[in-house]
Protein backbone atom coordinates (compact mmCIF):
# COMPACT_ATOMS: atom_id res chain seq x y z
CA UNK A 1 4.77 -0.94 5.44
CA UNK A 2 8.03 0.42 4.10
CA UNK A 3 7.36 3.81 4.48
CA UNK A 4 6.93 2.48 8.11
CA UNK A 5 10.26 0.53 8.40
CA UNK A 6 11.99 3.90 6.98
CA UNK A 7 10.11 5.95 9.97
CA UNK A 8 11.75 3.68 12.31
CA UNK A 9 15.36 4.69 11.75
CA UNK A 10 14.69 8.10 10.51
CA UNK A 11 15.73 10.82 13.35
CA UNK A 12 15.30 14.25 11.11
CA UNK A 13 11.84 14.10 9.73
CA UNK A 14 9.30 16.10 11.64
CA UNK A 15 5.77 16.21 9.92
CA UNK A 16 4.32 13.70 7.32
CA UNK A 17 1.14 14.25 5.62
CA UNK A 18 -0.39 10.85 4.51
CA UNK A 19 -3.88 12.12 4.15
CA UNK A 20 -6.49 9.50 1.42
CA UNK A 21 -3.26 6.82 1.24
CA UNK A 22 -6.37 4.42 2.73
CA UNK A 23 -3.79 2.84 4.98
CA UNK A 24 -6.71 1.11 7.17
CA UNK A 25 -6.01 -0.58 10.37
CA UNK A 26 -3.06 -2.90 8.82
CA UNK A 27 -1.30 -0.11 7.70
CA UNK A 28 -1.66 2.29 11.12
CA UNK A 29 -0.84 -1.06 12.96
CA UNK A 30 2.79 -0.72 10.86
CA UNK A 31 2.70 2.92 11.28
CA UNK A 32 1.91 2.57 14.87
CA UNK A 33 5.10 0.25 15.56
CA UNK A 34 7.13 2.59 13.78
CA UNK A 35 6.36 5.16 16.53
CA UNK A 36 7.79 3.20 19.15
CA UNK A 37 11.31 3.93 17.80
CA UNK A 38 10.83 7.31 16.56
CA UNK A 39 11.32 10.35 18.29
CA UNK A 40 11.48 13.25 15.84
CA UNK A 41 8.18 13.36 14.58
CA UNK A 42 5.84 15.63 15.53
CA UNK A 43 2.51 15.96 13.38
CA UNK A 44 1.00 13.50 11.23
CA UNK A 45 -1.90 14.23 9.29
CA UNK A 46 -4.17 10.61 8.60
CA UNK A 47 -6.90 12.38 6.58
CA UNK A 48 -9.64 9.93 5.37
CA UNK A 49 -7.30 6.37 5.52
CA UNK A 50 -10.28 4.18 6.39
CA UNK A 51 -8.45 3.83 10.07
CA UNK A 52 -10.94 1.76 12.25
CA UNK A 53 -11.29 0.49 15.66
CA UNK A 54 -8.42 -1.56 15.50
CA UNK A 55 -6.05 0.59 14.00
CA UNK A 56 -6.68 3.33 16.32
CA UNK A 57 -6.07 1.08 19.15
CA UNK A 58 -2.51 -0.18 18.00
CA UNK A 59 -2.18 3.75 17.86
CA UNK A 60 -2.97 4.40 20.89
CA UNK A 61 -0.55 2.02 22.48
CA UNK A 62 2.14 3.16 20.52
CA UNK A 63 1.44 7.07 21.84
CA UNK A 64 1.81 5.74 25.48
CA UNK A 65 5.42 5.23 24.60
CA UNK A 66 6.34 8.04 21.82
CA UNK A 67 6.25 11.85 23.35
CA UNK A 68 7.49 13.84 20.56
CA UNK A 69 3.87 14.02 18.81
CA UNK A 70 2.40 16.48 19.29
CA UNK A 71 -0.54 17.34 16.32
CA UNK A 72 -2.46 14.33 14.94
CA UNK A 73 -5.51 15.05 12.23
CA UNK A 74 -7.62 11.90 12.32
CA UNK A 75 -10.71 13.67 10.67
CA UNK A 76 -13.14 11.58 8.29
CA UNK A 77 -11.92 8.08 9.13
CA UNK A 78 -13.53 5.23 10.52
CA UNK A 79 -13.21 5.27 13.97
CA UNK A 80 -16.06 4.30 16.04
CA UNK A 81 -16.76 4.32 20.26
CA UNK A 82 -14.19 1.67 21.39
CA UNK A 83 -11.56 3.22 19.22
CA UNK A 84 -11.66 6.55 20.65
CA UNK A 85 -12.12 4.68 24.02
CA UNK A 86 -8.37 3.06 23.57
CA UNK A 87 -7.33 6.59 22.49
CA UNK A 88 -8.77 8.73 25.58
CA UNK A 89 -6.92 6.21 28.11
């Protein structure tokens, strides 16, 4: 959560690797709101972080709104059919 509350005012950082943190859905919910302030990032690499469903629908929202990223690794986590429905709308 702070590393998310930092995102949201930081305008220089481009890539961030947080690859087997295990944020899980609460923390890509945080990281999520984060990305409807930021504009300078543009890869994020969420390597096995237990994200689920729910996480990668609060994710999803959030790219609707953020256009600057551009490369997103979301390999080996926990996302099933009706997250990867949220994220293909």
């Amino acid at each position: 959560k702070a590393f998310s509350e930092a995102l949201e005012s930081n305008s220089s950082l481009t890539s961030v690797d947080l690859r087997s943190n295990g944020i899980g859905d609460e923390g890509m919910k945080a990281f999520s709101e984060a990305l409807n302030s930021n504009s300078s990032l543009t890869s994020v690499n969420l390597f096995r972080n237990r994200i689920g469903d729910k996480g990668m629908k609060a994710f999803s929202e959030a790219l609707k709104s953020n256009s600057s990223l551009t490369s997103v690794n979301l390999f080996r986590n926990r996302i099933g059919d009706k997250g990867m429905k949220a994220f293909s709308e």
